[in-house]
C-alpha atoms as a PDB file:
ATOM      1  CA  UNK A   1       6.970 -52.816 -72.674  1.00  0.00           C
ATOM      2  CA  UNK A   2       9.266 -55.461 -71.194  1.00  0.00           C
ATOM      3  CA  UNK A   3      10.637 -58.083 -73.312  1.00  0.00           C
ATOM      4  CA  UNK A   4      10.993 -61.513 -73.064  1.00  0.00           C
ATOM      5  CA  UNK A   5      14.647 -61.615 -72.333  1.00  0.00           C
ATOM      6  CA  UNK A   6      14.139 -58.682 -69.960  1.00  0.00           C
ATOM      7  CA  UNK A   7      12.132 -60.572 -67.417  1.00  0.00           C
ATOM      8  CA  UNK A   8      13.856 -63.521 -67.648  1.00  0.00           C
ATOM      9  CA  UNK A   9      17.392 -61.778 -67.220  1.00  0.00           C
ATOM     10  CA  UNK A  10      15.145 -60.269 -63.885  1.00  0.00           C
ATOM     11  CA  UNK A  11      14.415 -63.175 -62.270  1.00  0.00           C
ATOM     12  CA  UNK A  12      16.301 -64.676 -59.629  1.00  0.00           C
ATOM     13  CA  UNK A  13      17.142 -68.037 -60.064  1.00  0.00           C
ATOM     14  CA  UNK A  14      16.565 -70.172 -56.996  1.00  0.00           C
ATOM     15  CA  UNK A  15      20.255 -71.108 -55.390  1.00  0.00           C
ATOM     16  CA  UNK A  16      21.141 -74.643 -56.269  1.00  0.00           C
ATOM     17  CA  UNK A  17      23.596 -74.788 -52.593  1.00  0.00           C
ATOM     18  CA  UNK A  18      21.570 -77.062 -50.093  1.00  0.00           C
ATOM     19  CA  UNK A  19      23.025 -77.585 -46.810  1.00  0.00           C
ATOM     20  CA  UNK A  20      22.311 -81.013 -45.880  1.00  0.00           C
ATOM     21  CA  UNK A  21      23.882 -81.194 -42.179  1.00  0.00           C
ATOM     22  CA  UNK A  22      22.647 -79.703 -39.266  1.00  0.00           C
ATOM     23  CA  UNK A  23      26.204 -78.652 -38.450  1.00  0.00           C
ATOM     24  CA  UNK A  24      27.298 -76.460 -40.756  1.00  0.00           C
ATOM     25  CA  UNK A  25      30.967 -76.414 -41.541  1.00  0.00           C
ATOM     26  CA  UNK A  26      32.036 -72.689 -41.544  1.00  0.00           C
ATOM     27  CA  UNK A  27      33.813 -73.064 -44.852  1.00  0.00           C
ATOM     28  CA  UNK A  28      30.746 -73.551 -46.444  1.00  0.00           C
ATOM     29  CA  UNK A  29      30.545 -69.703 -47.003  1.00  0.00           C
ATOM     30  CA  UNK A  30      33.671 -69.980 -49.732  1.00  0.00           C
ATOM     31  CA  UNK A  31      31.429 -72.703 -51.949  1.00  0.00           C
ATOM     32  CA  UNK A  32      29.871 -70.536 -54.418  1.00  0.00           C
ATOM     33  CA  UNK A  33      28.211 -72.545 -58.137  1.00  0.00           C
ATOM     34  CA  UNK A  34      30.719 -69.644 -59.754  1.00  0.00           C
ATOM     35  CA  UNK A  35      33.881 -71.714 -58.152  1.00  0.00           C
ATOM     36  CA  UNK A  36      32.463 -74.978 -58.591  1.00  0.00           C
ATOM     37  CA  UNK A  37      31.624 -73.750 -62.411  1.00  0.00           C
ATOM     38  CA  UNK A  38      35.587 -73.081 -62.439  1.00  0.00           C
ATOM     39  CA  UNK A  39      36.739 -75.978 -60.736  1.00  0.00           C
ATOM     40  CA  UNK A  40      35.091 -78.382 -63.001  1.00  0.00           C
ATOM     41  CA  UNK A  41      35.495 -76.189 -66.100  1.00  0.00           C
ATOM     42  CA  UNK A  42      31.559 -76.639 -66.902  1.00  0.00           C
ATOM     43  CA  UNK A  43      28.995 -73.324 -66.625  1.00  0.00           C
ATOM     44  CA  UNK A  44      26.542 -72.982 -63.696  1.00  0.00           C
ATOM     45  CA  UNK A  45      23.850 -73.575 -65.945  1.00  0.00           C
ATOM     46  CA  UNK A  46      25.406 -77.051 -65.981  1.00  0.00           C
ATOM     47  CA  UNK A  47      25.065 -77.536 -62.117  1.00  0.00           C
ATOM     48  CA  UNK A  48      22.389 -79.398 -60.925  1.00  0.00           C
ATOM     49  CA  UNK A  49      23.035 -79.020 -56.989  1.00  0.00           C
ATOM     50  CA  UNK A  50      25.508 -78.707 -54.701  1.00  0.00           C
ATOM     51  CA  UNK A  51      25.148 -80.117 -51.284  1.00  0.00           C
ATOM     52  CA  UNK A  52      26.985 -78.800 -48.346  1.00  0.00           C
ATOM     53  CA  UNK A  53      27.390 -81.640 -45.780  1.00  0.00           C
ATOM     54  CA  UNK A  54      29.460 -81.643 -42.867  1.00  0.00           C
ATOM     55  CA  UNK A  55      33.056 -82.626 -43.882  1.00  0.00           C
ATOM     56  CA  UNK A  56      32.644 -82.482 -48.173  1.00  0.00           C
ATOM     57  CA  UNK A  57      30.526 -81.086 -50.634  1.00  0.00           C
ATOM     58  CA  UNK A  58      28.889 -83.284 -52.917  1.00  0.00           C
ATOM     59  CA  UNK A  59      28.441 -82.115 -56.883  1.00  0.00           C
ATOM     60  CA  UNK A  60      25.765 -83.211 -58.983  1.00  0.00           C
ATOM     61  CA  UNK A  61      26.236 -81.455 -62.466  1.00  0.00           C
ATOM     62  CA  UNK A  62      25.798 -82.673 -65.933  1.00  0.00           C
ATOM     63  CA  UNK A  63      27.889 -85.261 -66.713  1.00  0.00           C
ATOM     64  CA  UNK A  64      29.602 -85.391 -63.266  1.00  0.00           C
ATOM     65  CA  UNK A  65      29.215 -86.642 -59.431  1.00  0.00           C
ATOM     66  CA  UNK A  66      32.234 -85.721 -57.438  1.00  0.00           C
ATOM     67  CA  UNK A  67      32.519 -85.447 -53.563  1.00  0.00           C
ATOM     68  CA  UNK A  68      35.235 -82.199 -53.146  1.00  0.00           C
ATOM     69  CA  UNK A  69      36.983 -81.236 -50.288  1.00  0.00           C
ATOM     70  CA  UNK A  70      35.880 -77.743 -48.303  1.00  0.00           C
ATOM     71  CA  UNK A  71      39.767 -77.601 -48.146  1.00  0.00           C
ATOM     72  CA  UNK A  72      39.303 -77.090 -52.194  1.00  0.00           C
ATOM     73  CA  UNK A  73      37.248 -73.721 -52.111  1.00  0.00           C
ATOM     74  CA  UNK A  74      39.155 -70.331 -52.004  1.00  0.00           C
ATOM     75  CA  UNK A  75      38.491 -67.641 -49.785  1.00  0.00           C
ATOM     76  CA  UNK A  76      36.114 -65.094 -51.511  1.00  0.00           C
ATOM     77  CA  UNK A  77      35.294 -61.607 -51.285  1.00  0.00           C
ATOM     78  CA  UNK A  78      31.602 -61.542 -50.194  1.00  0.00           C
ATOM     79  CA  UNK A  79      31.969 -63.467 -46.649  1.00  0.00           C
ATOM     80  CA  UNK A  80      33.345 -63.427 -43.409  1.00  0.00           C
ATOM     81  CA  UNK A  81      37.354 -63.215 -44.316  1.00  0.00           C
ATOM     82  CA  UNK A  82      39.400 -66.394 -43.593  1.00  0.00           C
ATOM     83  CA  UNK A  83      40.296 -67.138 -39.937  1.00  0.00           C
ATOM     84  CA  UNK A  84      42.882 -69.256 -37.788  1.00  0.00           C
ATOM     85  CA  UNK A  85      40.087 -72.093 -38.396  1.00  0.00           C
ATOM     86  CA  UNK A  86      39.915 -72.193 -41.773  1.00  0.00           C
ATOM     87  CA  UNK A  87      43.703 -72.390 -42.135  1.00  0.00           C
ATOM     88  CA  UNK A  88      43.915 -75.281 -39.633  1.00  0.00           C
ATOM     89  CA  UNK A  89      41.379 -76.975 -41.777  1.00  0.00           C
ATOM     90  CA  UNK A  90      43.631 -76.147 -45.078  1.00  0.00           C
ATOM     91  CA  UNK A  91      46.610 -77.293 -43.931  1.00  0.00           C
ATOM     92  CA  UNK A  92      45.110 -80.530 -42.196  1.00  0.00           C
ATOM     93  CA  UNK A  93      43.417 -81.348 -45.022  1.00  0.00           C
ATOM     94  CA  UNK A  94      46.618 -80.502 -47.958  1.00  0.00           C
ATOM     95  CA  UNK A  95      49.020 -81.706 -45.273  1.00  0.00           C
ATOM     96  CA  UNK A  96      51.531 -79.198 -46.214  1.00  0.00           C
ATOM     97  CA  UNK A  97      51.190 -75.880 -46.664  1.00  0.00           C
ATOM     98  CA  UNK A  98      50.719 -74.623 -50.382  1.00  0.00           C
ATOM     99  CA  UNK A  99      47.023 -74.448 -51.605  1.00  0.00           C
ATOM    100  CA  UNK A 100      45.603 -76.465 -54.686  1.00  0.00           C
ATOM    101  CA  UNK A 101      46.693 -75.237 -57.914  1.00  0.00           C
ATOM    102  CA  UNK A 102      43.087 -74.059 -58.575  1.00  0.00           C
ATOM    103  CA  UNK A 103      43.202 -71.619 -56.412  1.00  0.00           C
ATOM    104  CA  UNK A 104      45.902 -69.953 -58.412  1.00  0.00           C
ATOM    105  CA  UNK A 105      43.192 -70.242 -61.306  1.00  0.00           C
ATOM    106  CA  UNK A 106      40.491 -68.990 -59.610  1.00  0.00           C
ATOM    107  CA  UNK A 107      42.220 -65.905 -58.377  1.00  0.00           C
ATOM    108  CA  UNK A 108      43.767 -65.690 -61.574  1.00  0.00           C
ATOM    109  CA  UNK A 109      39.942 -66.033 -63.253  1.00  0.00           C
ATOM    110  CA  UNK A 110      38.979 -63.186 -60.755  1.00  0.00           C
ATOM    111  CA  UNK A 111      41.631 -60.698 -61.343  1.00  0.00           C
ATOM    112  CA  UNK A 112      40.469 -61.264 -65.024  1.00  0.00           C
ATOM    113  CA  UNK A 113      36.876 -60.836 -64.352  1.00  0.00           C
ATOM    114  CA  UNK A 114      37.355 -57.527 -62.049  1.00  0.00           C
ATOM    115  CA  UNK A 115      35.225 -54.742 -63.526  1.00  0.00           C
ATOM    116  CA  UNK A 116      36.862 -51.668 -61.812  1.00  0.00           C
ATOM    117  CA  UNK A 117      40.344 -50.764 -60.689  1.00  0.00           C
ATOM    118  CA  UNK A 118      39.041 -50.988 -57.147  1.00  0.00           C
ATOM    119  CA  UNK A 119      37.425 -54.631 -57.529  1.00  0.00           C
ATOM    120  CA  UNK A 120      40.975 -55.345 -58.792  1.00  0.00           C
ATOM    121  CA  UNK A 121      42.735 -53.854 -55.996  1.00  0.00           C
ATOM    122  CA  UNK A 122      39.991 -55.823 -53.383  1.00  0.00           C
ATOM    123  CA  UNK A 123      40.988 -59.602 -55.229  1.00  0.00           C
ATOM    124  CA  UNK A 124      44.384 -58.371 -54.506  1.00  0.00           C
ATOM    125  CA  UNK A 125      44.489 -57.464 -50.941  1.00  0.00           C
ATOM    126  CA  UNK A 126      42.340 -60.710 -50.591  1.00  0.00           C
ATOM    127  CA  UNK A 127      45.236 -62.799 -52.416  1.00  0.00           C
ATOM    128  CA  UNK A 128      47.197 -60.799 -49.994  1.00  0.00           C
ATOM    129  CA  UNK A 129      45.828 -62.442 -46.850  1.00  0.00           C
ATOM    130  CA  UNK A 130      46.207 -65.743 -48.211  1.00  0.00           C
ATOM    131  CA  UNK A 131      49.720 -65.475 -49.591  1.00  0.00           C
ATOM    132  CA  UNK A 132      51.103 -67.828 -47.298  1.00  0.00           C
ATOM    133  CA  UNK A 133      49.351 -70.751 -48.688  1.00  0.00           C
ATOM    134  CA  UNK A 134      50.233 -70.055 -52.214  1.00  0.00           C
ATOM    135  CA  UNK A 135      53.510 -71.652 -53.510  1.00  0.00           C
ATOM    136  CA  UNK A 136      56.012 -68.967 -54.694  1.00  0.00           C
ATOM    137  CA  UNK A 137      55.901 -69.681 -58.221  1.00  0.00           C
ATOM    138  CA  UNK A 138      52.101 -69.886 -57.992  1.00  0.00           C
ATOM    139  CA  UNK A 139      52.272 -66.328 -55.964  1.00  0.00           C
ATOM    140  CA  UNK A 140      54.455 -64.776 -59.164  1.00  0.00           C
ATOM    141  CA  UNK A 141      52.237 -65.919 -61.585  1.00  0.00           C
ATOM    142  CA  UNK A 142      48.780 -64.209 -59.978  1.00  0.00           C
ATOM    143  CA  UNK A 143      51.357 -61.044 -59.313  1.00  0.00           C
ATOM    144  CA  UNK A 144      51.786 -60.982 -63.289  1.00  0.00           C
ATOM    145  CA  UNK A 145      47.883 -61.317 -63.936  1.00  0.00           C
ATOM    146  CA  UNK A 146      47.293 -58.849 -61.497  1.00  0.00           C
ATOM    147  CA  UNK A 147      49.935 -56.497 -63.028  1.00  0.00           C
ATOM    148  CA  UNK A 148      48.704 -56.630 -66.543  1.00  0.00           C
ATOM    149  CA  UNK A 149      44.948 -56.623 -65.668  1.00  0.00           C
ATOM    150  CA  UNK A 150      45.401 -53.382 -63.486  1.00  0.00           C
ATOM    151  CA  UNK A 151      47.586 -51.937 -66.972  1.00  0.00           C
ATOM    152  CA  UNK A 152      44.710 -52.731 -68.953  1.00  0.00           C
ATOM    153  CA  UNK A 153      42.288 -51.190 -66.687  1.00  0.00           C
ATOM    154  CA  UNK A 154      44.681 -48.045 -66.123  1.00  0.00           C
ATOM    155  CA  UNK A 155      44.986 -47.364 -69.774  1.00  0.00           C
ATOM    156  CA  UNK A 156      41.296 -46.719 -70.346  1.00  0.00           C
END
C-alpha cells in the first residue's frame, strides 16, 4: 500500500517557468526555480512563477516582484554548454568582465550539494569553462569549496 507522502513525493509538480515571448532568448535554458530559489534566498515552494520574456525574467514569489537580468543566471549542467553568445551577452550586460558574486554562491551551493565524486568533478569542469568570468579571489574561494567537498567525499 502506498502512503500518503509516497504519492505526493511521486507527483510531478507542474513547472512554474512560462515563456512569455515568442523569441526566446537562448539564456533562458540557465533559469532554473533552484537558482532563482538561491538568488533570492527563499525555497521554490515560495515561487509563484517565473516568466521568461525576451530581454529579463520577471519573478513573482512570496513576498517579492523583481525583474532580473538573463546576464544574472549561471551556466548549468543540464543544457546546451555556454557559447560565444552567451558571453557577449555577459559581458554587455556586467560591462566588465567578472560575473555577479552569486555566481560564486551558486557554484559554491552546487559543489556542496554534489552527491557523488563524479557530480563533483562535472560542477568543476563546468566552473572550469567559465573561469574567465570569475574574479580571482572569487575563483580561489570555489577552488577551496571544491577541495574540501571532494575530501569529504573521498574519505567515505
Amino acid at each position: 500500500m502506498i502512503s500518503e507522502n509516497q504519492l505526493r513525493s511521486s507527483e510531478i509538480g507542474e513547472s512554474k517557468i512560462i515563456h512569455k515571448s515568442s523569441i526566446v532568448n537562448p539564456r533562458s535554458r540557465f533559469v532554473t526555480e533552484e537558482t532563482v530559489a538561491l538568488l533570492f534566498n527563499i525555497t521554490p515552494d515560495q515561487i509563484y512563477r517565473i516568466e521568461c520574456c525576451h530581454n529579463m525574467v520577471y519573478v513573482h514569489a512570496k513576498g517579492l516582484s523583481r525583474f532580473v537580468s538573463y546576464a544574472d543566471f549561471p551556466p548549468i549542467l543540464e543544457v546546451k554548454p555556454a557559447c560565444t553568445q552567451d558571453y557577449l551577452g555577459w559581458y554587455k550586460r556586467w560591462k566588465r568582465t567578472q560575473a555577479p558574486e552569486f555566481w560564486t554562491k551558486f557554484y559554491a551551493y552546487n559543489f556542496k550539494a554534489a552527491v557523488s565524486v563524479d557530480s563533483l568533478y562535472e560542477w568543476g569542469k563546468l566552473v572550469a569553462t567559465v573561469k574567465s568570468v570569475i574574479s580571482t579571489p572569487a575563483l580561489q574561494q570555489l577552488r577551496d569549496v571544491y577541495a574540501q567537498e571532494k575530501t569529504l567525499m573521498e574519505s567515505f
